[in-house]
C-alpha atoms as a PDB file:
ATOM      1  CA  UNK A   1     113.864 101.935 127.211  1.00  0.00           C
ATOM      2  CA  UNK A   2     112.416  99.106 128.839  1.00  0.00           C
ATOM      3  CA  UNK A   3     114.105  97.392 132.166  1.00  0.00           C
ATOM      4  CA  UNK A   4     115.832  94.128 131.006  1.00  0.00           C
ATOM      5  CA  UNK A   5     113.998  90.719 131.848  1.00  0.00           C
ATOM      6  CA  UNK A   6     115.305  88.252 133.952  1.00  0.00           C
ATOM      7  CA  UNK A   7     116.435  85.642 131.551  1.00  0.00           C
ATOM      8  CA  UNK A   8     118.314  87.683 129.416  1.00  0.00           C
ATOM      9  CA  UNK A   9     119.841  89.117 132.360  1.00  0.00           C
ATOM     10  CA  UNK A  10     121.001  85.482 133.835  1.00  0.00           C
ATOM     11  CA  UNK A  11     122.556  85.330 129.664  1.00  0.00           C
ATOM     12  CA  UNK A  12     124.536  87.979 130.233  1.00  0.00           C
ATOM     13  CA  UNK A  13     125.714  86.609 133.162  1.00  0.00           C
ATOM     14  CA  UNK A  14     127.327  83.659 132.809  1.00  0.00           C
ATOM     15  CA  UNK A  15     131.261  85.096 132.531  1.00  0.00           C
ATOM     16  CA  UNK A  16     131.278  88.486 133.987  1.00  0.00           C
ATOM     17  CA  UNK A  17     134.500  90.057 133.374  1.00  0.00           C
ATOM     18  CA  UNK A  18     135.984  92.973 136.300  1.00  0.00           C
ATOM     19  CA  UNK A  19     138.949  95.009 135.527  1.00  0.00           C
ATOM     20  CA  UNK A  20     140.370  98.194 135.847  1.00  0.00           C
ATOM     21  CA  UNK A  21     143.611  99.336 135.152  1.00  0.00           C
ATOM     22  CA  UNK A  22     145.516  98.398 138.665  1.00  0.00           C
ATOM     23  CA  UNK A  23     144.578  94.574 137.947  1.00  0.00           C
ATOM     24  CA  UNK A  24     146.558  94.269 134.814  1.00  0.00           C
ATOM     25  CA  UNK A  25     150.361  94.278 134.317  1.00  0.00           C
ATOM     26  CA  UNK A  26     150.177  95.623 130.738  1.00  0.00           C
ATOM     27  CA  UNK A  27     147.112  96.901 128.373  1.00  0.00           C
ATOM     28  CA  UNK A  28     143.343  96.949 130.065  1.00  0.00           C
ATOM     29  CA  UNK A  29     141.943  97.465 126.381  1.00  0.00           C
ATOM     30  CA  UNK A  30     144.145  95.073 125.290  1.00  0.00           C
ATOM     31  CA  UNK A  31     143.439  92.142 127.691  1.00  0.00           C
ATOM     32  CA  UNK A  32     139.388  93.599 127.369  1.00  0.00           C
ATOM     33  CA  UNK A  33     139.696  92.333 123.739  1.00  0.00           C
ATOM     34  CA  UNK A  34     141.266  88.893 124.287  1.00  0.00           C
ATOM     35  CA  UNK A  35     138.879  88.654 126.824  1.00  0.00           C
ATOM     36  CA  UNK A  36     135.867  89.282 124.797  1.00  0.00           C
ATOM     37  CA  UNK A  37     137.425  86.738 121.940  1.00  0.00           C
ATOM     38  CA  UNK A  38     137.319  84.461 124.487  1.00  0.00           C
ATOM     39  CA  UNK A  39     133.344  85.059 124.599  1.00  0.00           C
ATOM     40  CA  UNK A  40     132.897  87.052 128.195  1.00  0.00           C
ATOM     41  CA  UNK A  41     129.496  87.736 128.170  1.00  0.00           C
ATOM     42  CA  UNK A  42     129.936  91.621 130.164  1.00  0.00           C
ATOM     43  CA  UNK A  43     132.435  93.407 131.271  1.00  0.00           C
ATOM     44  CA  UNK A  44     133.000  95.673 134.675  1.00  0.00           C
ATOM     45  CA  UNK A  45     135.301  98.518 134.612  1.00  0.00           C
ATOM     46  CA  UNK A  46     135.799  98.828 138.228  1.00  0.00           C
ATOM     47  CA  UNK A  47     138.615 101.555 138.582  1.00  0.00           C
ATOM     48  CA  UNK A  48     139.718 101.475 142.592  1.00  0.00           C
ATOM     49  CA  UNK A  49     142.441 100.572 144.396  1.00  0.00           C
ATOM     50  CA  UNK A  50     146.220 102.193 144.431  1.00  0.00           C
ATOM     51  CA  UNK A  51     147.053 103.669 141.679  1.00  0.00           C
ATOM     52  CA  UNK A  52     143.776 104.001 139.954  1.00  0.00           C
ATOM     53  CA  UNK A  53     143.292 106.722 137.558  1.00  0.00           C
ATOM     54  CA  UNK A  54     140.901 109.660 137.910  1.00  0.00           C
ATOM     55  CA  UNK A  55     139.588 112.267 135.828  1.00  0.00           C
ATOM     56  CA  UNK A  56     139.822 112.925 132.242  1.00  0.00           C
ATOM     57  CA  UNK A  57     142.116 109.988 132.089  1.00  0.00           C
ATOM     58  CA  UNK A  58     139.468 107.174 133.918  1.00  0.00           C
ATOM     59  CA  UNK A  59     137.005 109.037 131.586  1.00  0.00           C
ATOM     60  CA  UNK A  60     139.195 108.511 128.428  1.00  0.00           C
ATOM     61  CA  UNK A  61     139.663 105.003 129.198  1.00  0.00           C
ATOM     62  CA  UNK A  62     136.294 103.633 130.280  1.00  0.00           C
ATOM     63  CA  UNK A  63     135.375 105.383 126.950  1.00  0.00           C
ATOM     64  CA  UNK A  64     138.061 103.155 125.102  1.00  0.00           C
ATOM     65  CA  UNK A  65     136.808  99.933 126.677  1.00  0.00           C
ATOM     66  CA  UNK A  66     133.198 100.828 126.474  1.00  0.00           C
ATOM     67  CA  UNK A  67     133.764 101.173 122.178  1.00  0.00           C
ATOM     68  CA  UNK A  68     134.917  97.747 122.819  1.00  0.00           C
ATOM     69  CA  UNK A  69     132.270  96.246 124.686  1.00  0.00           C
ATOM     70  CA  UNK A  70     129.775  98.203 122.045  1.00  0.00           C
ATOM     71  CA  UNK A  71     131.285  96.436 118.748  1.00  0.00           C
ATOM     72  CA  UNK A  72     131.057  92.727 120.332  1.00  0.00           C
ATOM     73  CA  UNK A  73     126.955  93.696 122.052  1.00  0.00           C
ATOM     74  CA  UNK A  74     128.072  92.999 124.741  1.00  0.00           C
ATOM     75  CA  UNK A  75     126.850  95.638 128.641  1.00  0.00           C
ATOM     76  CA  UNK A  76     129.239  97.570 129.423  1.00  0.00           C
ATOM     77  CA  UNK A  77     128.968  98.067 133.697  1.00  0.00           C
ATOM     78  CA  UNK A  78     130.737 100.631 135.613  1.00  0.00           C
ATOM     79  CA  UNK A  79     131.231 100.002 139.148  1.00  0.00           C
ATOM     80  CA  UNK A  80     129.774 102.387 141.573  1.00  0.00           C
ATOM     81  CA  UNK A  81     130.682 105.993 139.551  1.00  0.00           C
ATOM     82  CA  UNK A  82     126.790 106.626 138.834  1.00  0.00           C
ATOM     83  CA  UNK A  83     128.075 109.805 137.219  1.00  0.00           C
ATOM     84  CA  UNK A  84     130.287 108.301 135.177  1.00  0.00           C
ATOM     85  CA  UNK A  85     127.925 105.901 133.660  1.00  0.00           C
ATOM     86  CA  UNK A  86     125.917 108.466 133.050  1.00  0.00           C
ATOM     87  CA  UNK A  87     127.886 110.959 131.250  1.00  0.00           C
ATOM     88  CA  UNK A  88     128.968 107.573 129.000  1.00  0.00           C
ATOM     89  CA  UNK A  89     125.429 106.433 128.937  1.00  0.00           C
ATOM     90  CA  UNK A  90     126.487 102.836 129.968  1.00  0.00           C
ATOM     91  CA  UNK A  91     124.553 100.160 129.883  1.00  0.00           C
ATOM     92  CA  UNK A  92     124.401 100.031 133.700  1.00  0.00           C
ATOM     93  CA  UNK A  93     126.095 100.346 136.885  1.00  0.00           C
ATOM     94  CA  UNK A  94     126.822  97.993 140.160  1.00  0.00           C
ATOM     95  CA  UNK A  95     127.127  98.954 143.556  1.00  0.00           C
ATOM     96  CA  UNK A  96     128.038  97.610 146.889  1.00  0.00           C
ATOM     97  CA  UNK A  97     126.257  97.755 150.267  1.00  0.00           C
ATOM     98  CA  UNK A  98     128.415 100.419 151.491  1.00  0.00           C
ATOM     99  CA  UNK A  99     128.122 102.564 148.441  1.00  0.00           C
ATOM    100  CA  UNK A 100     124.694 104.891 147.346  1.00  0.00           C
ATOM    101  CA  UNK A 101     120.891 104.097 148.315  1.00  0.00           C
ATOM    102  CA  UNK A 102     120.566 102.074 145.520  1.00  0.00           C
ATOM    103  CA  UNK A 103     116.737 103.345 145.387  1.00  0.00           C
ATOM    104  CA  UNK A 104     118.602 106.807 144.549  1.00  0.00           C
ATOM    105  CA  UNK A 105     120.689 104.887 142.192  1.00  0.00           C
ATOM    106  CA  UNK A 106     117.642 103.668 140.152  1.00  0.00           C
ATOM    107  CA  UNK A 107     115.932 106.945 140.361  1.00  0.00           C
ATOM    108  CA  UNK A 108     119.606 108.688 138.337  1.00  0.00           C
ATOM    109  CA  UNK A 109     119.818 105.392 136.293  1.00  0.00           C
ATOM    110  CA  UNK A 110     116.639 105.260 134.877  1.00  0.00           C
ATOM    111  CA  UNK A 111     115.885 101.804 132.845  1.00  0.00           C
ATOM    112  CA  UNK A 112     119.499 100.591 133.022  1.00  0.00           C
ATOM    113  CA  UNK A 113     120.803  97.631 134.159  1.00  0.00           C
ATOM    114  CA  UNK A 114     121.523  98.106 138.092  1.00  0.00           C
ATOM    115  CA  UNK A 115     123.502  95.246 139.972  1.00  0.00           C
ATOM    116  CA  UNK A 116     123.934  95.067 143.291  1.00  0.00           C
ATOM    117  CA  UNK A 117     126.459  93.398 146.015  1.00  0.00           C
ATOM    118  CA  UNK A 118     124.473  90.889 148.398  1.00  0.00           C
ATOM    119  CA  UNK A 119     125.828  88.515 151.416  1.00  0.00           C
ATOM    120  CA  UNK A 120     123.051  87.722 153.400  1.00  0.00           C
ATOM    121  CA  UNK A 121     119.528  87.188 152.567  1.00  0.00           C
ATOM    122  CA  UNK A 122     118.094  90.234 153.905  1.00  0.00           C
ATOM    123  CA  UNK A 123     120.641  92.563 151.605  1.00  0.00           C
ATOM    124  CA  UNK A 124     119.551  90.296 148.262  1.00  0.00           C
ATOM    125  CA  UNK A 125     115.747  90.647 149.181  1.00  0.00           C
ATOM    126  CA  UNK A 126     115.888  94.497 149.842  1.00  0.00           C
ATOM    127  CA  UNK A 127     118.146  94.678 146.564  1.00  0.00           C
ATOM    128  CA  UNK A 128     115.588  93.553 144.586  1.00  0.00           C
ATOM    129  CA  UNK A 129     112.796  95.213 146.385  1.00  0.00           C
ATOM    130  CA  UNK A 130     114.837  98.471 145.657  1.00  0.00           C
ATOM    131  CA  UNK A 131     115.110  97.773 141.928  1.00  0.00           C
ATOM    132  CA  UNK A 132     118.288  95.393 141.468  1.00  0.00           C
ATOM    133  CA  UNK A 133     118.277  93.842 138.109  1.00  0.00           C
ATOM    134  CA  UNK A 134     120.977  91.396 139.292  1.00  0.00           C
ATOM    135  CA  UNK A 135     122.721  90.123 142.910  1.00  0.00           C
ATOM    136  CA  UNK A 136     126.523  89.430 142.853  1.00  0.00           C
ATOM    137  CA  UNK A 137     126.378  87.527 145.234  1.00  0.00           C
ATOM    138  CA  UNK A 138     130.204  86.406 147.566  1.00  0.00           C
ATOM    139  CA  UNK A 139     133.225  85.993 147.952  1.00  0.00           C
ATOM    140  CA  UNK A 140     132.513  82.276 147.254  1.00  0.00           C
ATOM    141  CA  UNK A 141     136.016  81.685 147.395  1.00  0.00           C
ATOM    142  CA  UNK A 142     138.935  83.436 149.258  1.00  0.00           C
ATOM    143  CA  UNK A 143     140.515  86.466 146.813  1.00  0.00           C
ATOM    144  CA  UNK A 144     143.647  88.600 147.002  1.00  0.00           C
ATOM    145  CA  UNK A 145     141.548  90.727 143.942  1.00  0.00           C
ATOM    146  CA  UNK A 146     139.685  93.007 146.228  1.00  0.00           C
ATOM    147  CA  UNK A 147     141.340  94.332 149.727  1.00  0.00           C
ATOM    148  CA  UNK A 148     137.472  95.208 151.467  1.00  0.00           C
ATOM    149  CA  UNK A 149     136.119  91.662 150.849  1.00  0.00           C
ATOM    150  CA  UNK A 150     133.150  89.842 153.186  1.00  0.00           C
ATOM    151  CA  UNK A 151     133.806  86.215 155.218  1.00  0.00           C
ATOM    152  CA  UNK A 152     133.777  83.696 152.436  1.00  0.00           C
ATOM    153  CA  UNK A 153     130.110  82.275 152.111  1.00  0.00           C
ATOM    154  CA  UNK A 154     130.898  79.410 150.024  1.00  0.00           C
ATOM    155  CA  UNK A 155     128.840  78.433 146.733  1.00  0.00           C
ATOM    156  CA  UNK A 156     126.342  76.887 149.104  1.00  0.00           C
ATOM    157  CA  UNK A 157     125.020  80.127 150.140  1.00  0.00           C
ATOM    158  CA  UNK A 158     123.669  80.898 146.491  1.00  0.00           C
ATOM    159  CA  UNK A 159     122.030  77.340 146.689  1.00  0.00           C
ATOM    160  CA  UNK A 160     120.393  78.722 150.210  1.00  0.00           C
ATOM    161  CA  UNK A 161     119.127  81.925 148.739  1.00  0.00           C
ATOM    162  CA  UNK A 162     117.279  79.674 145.790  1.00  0.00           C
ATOM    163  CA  UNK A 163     115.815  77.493 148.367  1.00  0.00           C
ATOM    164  CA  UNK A 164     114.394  80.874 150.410  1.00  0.00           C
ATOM    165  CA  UNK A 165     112.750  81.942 147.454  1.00  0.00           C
ATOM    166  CA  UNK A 166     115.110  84.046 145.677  1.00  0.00           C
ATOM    167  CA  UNK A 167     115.049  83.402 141.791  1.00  0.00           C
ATOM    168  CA  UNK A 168     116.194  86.690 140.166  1.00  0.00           C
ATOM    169  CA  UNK A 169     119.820  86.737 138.484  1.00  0.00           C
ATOM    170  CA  UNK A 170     122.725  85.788 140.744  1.00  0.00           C
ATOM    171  CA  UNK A 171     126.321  86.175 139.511  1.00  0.00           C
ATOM    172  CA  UNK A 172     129.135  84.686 142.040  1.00  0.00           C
ATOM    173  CA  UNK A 173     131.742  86.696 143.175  1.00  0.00           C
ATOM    174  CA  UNK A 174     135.135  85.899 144.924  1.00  0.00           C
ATOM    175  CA  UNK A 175     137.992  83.578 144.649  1.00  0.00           C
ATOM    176  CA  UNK A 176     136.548  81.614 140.837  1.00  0.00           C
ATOM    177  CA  UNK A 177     138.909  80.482 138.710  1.00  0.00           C
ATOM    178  CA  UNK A 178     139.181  77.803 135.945  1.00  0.00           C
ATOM    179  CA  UNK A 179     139.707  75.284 138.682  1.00  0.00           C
ATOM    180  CA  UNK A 180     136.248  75.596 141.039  1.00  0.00           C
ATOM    181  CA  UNK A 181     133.736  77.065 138.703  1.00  0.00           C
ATOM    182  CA  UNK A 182     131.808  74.260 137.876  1.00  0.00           C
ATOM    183  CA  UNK A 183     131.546  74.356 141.822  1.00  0.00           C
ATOM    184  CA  UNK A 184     129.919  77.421 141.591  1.00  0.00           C
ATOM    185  CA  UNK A 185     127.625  76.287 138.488  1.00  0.00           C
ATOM    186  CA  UNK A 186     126.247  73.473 140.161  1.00  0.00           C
ATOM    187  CA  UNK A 187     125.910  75.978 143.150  1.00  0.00           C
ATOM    188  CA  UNK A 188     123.021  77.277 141.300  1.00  0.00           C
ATOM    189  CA  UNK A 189     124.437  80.691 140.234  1.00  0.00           C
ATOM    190  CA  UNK A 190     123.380  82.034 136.868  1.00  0.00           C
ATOM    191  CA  UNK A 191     127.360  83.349 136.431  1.00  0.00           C
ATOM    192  CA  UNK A 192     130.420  83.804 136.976  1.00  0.00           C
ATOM    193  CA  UNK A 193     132.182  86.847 138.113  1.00  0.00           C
ATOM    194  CA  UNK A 194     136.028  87.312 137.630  1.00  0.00           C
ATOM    195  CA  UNK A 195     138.801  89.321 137.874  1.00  0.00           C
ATOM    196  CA  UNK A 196     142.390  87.844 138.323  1.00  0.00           C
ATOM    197  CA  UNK A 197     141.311  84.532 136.525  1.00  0.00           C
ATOM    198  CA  UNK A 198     140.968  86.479 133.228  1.00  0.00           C
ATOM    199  CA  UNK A 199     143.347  90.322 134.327  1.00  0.00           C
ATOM    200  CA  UNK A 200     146.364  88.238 135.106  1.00  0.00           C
ATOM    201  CA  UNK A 201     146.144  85.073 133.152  1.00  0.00           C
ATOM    202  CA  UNK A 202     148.726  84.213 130.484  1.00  0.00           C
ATOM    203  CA  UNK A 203     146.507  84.078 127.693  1.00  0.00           C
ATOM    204  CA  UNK A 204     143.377  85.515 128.637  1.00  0.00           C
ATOM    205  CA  UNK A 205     141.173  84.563 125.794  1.00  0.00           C
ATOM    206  CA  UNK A 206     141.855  80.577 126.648  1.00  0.00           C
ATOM    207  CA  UNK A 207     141.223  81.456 130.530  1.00  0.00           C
ATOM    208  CA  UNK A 208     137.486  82.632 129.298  1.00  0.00           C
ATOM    209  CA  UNK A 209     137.205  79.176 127.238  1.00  0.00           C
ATOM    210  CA  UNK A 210     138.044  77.384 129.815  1.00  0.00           C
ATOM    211  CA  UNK A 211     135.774  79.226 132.277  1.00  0.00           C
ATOM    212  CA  UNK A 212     132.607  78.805 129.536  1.00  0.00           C
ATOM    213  CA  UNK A 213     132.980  75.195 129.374  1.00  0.00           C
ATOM    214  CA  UNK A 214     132.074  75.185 133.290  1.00  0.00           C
ATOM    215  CA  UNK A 215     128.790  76.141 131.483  1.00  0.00           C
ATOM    216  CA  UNK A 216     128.839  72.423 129.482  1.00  0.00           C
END
């Protein structure tokens, strides 16, 4: 298996769906597939926060959702559990700054995708040097979605990292919602990362429409 190349990476970026099962009120697998009829283009299972499930049971449902992700070809990510994505043989993995070397990562990945948390230019131009297929790059926006978040950068800062140089895949992360995506799309990111805009959205299929045409 070959590493992926950049422009079908910045495809698969454009809405990058996060869950796990504290950041829905009901059925992950069930807002997963309204999600993906929506048209996400990847999906995330990022399994933190209180009340997040270990073990067997984190194991039996990132197996559910990846069987989803596999019958509409679309990656299937898991955030930060390298071991996990092994033993499931994901598609890839993403990890912060404060989580492994992410050379180490790469070396236990192999040829899967690997994407990595950036928020200053340094951190997105040793990611890549390290082997980052992709940058998520934020929080653009304020967000109540994740309680260890960065200062807000703004969709500038994207723009800034383009202008230093930096043309690899960049997916925002942070705050988007319907509202100020095409903010971030003019911003010059390649996608969108969400998680509350889609995980607690009355009809999450519609919230992915509406987040595509951003895209238009």
């Amino acid at each position: 298996m070959a590493r992926i190349n950049s422009d079908k990476m910045k495809d698969f970026l454009k809405v990058y769906f996060i869950a796990g099962s504290t950041n829905v009120h009901g059925s992950l697998p069930t807002v997963l597939q309204q999600a993906i009829e929506g048209g996400i283009s990847i999906f995330q299972f990022r399994e933190k926060g209180n009340g997040a499930l270990t073990g067997e049971s984190k194991i039996t449902l990132a197996r559910e959702l990846q069987q989803l992700c596999q019958k509409a070809s679309i990656p299937f990510i898991v955030n930060d559990d390298i071991d996990l994505a092994i033993e499931l043989d994901a598609d890839g993995v993403h990890i912060g700054q404060e989580d492994d070397n992410i050379i180490e990562v790469r070396k236990k990945i192999g040829d899967r995708i690997l994407g990595v948390s950036a928020h200053t230019l340094d951190e997105a131009k040793a990611a890549l040097a390290s082997g980052a297929d992709y940058l998520g790059v934020g929080p653009v926006f304020p967000t109540s979605s994740k309680a260890d978040t960065r200062e807000v950068c703004g969709p500038h800062f994207i723009e800034e990292l383009r202008h230093e140089g930096i043309d690899a895949p960049i997916v925002a992360i942070g705050g988007i919602n319907v509202e100020n995506a095409t903010q971030v799309v003019h911003g010059k990111a390649d996608g969108l990362s969400v998680i509350s805009a889609i995980s607690s959205a009355n009809d999450p299929s519609d919230a992915v429409k509406m987040l595509n045409e951003a895209w238009k």
